[in-house]
C-alpha atoms as a PDB file:
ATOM      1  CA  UNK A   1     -66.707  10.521  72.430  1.00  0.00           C
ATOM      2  CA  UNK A   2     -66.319   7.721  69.971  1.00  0.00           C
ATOM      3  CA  UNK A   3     -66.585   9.435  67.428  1.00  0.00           C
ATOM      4  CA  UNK A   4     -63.586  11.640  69.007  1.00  0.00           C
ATOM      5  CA  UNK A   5     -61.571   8.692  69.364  1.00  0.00           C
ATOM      6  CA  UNK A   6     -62.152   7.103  65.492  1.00  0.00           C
ATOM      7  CA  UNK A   7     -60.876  10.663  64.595  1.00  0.00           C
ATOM      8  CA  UNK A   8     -58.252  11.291  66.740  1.00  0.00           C
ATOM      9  CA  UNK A   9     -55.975   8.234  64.804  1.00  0.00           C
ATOM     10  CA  UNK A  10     -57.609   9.586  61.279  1.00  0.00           C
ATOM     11  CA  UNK A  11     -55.821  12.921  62.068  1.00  0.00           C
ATOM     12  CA  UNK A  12     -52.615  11.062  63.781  1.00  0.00           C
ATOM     13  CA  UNK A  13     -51.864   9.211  60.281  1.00  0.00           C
ATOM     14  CA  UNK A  14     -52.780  12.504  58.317  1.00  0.00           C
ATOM     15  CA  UNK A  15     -49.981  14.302  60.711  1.00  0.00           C
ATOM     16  CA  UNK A  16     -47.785  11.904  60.125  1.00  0.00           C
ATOM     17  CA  UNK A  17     -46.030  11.733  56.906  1.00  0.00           C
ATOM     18  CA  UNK A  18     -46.769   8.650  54.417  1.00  0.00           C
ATOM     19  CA  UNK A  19     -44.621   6.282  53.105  1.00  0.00           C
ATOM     20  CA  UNK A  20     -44.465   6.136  49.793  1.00  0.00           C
ATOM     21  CA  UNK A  21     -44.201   2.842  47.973  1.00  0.00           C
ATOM     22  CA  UNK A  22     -41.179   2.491  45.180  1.00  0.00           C
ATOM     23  CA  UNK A  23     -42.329   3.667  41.646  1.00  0.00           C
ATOM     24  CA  UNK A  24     -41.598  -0.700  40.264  1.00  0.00           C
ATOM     25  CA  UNK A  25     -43.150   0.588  36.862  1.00  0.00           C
ATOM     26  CA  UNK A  26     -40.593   3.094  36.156  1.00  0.00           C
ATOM     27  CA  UNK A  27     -37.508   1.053  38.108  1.00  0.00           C
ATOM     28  CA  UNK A  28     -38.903  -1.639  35.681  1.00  0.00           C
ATOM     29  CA  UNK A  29     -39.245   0.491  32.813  1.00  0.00           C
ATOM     30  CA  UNK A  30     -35.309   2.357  32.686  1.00  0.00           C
ATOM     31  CA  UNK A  31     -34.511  -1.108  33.272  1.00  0.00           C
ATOM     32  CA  UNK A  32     -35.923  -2.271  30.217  1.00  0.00           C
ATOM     33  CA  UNK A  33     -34.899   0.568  28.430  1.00  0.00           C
ATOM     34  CA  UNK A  34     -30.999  -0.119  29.549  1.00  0.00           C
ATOM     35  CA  UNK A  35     -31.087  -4.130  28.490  1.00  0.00           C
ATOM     36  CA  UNK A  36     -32.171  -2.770  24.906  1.00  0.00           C
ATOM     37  CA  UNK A  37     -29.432   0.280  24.860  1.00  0.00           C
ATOM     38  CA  UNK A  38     -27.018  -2.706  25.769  1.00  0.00           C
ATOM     39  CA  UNK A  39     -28.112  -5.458  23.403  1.00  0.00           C
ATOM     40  CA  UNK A  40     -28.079  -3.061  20.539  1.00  0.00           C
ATOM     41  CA  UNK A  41     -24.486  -1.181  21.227  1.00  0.00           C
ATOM     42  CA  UNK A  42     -23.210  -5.481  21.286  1.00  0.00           C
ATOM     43  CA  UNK A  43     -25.492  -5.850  18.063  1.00  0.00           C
ATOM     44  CA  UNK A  44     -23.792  -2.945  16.421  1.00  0.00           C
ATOM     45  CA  UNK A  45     -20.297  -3.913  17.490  1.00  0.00           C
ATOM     46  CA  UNK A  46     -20.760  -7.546  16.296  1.00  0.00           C
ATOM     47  CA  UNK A  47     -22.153  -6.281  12.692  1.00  0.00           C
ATOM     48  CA  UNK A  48     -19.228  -3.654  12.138  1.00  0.00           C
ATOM     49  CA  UNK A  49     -16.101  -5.577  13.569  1.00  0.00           C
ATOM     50  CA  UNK A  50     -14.057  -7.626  11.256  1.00  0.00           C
ATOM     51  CA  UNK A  51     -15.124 -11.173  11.817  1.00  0.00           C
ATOM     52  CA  UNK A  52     -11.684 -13.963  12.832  1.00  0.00           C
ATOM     53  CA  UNK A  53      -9.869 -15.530   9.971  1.00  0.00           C
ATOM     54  CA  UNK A  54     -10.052 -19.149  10.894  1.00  0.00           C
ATOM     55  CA  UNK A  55      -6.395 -20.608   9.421  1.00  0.00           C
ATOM     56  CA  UNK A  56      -6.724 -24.184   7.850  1.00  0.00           C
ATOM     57  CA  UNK A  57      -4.652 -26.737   7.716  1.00  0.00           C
ATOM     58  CA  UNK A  58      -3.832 -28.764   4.348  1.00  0.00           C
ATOM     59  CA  UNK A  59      -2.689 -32.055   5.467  1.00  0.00           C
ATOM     60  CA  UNK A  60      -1.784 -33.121   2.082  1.00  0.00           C
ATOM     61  CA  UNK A  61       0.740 -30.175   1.973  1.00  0.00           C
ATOM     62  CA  UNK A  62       2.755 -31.697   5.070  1.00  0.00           C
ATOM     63  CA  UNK A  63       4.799 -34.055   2.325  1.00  0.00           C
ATOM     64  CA  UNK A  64       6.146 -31.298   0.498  1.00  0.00           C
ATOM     65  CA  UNK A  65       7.015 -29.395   3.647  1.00  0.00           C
ATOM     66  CA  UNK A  66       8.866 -32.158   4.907  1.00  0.00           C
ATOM     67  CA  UNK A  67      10.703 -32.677   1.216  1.00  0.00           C
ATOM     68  CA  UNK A  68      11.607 -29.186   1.329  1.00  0.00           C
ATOM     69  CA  UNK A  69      13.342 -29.113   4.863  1.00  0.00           C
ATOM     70  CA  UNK A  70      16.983 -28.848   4.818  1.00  0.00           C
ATOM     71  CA  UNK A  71      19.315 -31.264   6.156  1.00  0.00           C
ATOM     72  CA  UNK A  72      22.992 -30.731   7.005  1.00  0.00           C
ATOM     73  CA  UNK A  73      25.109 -33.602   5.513  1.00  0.00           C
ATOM     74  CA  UNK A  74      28.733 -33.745   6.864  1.00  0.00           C
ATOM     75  CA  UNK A  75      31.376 -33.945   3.108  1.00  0.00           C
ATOM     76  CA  UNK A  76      34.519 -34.237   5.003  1.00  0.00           C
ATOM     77  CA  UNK A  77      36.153 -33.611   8.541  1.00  0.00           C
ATOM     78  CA  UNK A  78      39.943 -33.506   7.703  1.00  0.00           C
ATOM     79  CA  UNK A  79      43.530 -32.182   7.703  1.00  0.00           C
ATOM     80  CA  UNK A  80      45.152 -31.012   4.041  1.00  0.00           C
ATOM     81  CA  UNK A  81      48.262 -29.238   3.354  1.00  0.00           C
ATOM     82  CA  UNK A  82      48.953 -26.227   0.909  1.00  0.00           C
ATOM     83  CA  UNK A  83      51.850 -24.804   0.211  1.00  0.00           C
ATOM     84  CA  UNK A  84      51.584 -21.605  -1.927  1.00  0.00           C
ATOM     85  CA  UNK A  85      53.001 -19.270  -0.073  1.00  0.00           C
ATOM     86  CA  UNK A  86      56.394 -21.420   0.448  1.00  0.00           C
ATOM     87  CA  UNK A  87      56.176 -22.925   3.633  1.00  0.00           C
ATOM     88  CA  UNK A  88      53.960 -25.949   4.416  1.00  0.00           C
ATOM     89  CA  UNK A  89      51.052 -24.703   5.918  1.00  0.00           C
ATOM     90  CA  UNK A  90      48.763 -27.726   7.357  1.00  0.00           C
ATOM     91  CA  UNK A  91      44.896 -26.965   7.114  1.00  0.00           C
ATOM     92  CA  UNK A  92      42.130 -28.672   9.612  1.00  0.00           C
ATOM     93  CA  UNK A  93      38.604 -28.406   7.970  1.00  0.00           C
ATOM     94  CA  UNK A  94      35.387 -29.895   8.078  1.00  0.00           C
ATOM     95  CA  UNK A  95      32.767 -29.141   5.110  1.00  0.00           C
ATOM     96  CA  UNK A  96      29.342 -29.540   5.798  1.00  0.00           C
ATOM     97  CA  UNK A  97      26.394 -29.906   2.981  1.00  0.00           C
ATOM     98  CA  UNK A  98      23.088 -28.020   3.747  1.00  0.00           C
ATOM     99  CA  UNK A  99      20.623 -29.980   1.054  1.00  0.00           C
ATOM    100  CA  UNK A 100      16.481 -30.150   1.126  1.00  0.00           C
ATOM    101  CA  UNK A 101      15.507 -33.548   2.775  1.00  0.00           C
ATOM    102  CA  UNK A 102      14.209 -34.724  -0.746  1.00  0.00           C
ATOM    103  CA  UNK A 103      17.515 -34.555  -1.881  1.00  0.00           C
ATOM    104  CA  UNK A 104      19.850 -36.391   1.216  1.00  0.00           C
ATOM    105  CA  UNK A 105      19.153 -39.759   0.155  1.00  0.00           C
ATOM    106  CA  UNK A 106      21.272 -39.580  -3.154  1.00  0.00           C
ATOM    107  CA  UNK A 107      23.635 -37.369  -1.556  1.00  0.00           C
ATOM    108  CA  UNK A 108      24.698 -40.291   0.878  1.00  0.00           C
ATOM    109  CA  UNK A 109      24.387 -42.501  -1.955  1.00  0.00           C
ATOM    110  CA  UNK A 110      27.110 -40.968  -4.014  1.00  0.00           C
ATOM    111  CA  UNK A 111      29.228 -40.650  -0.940  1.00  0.00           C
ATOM    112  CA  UNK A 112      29.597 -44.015   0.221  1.00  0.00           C
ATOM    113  CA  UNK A 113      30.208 -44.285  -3.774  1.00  0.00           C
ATOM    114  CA  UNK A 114      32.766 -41.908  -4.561  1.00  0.00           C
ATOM    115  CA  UNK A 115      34.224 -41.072  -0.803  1.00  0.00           C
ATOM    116  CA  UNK A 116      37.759 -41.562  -2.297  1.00  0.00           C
ATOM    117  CA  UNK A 117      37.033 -39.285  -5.360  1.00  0.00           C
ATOM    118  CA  UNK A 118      35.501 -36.630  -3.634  1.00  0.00           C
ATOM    119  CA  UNK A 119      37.980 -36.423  -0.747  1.00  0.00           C
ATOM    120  CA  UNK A 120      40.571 -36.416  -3.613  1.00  0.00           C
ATOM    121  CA  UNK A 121      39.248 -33.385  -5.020  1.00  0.00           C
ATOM    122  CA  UNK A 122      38.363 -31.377  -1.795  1.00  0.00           C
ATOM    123  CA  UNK A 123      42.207 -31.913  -1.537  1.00  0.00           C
ATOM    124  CA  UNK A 124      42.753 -30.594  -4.647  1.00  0.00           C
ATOM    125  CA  UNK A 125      40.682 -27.502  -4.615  1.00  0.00           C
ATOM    126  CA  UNK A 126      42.732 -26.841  -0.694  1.00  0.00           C
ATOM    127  CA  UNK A 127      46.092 -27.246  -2.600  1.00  0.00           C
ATOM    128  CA  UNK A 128      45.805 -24.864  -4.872  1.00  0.00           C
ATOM    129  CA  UNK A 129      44.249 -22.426  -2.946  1.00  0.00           C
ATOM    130  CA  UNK A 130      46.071 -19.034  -2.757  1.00  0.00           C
ATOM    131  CA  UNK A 131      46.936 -18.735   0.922  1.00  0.00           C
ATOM    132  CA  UNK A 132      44.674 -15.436   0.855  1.00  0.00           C
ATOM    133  CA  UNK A 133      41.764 -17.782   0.050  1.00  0.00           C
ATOM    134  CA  UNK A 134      41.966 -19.521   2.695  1.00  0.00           C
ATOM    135  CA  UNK A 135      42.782 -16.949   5.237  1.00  0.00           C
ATOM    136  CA  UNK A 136      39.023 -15.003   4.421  1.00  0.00           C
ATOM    137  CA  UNK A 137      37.092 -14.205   7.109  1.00  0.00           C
ATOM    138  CA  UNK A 138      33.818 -16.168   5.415  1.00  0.00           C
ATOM    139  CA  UNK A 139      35.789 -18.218   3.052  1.00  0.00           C
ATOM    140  CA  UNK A 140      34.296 -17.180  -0.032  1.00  0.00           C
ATOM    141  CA  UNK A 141      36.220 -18.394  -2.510  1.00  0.00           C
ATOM    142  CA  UNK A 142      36.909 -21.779  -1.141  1.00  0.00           C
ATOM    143  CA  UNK A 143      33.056 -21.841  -0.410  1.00  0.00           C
ATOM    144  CA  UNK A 144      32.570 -20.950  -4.482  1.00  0.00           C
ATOM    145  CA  UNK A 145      34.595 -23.939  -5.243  1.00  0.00           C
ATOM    146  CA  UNK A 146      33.633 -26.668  -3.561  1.00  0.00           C
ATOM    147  CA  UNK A 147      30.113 -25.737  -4.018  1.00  0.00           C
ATOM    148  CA  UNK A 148      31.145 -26.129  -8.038  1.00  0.00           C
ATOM    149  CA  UNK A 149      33.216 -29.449  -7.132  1.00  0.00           C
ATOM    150  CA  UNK A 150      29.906 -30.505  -5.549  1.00  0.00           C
ATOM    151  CA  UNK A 151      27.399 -29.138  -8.470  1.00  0.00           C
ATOM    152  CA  UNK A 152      29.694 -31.858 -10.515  1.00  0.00           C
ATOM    153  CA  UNK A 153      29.833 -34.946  -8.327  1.00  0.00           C
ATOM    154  CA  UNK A 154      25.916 -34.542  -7.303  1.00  0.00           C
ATOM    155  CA  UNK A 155      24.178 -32.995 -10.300  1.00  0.00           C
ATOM    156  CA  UNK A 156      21.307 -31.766 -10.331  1.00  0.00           C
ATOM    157  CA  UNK A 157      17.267 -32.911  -9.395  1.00  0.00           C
ATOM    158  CA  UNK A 158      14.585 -33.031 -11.911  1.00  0.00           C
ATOM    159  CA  UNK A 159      13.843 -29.489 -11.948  1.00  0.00           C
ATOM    160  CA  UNK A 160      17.588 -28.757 -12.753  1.00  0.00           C
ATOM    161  CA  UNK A 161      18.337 -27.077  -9.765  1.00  0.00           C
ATOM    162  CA  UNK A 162      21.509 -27.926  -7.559  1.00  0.00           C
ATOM    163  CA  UNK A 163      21.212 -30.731  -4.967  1.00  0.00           C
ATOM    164  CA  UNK A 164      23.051 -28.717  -2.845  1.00  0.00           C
ATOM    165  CA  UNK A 165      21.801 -25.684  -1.471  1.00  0.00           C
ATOM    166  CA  UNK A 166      25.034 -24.387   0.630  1.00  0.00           C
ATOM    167  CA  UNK A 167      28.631 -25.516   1.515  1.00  0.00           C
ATOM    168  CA  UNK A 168      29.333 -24.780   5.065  1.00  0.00           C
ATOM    169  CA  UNK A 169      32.914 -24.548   6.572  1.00  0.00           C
ATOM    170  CA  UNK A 170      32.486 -24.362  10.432  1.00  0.00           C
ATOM    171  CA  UNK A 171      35.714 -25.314  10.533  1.00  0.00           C
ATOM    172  CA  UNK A 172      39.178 -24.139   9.054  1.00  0.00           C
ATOM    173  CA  UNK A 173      42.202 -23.662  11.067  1.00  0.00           C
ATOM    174  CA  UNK A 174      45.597 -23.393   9.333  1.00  0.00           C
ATOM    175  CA  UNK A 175      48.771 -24.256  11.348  1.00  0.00           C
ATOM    176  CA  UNK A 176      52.562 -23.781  10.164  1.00  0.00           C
ATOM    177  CA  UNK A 177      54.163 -26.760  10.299  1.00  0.00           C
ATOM    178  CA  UNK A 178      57.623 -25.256   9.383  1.00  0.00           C
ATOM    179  CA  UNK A 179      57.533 -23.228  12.530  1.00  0.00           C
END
């Protein structure tokens, strides 16, 4: 009857289904296989993708930067009268100078110099001024002149180009007086 019983739980495990342990060689091995799929797909990316442009900086370039940055230098802020058309016709301006930065120190120089000259001829060149010049919607013509007037007071730099980049006129109003 022993022997009954030592077979009687050999048959019990045999009826009953066995567990089966995980297959850890071939979880291990796709595993393995997927780590070397991924590092090459990166590998092949990295090789064929344009590599960054690093931008450098020249240092020794800020000087001429800064010489060639333009400054606004005020000429005149005042009131001149024209009378071309007949009647006196009263004009409030104010001319502005846009000039590089290398270029504003003798720019101030000649107009703590020659403020009475140059006023004088900004004067001038309103004076004579058709009454159609001054009535343009970007003033032009009156730009074209004083920009000439100013060509002549200032000169020109070493290179021989114009100290003076652009007149400005933010400012022109023209009042009747005769009204």
């Amino acid at each position: 009857m022993a022997e009954e019983r030592k077979a009687a739980p050999e048959q019990q495990k045999d009826a009953a289904p066995a567990k089966k342990k995980p297959p850890v060689k071939t979880i291990g091995l796709i595993a393995g296989i997927m780590v070397a799929e991924a590092a090459g797909v990166y590998m092949l990316i990295g090789m064929t993708s344009p590599k960054p442009v690093v931008a450098e900086t020249e240092l020794h370039g800020q000087d001429e930067a800064a010489a060639k940055e333009t400054v606004e230098i005020e000429l005149i802020d005042d009131k001149f009268q024209n009378m071309q058309t007949g009647r006196v016709w009263l004009w409030d301006m104010r001319i502005v100078l846009k000039t590089a930065r290398k270029n504003e120190e003798h720019i101030n120089e000649q107009l703590e110099k020659r403020a009475s000259e140059i006023q004088e001829g900004i004067a001038q060149i309103v004076r004579r001024a058709q009454h159609s010049h001054l009535k343009e919607p970007d003033l032009v013509t009156i730009s074209r002149q004083i920009s000439a007037y100013a060509d002549k007071v200032f000169g020109h730099d070493a290179k021989g180009n114009s100290r003076v980049e652009r007149i400005l006129i933010p400012k022109c109003r023209g009042v009747d007086v005769e009204r």
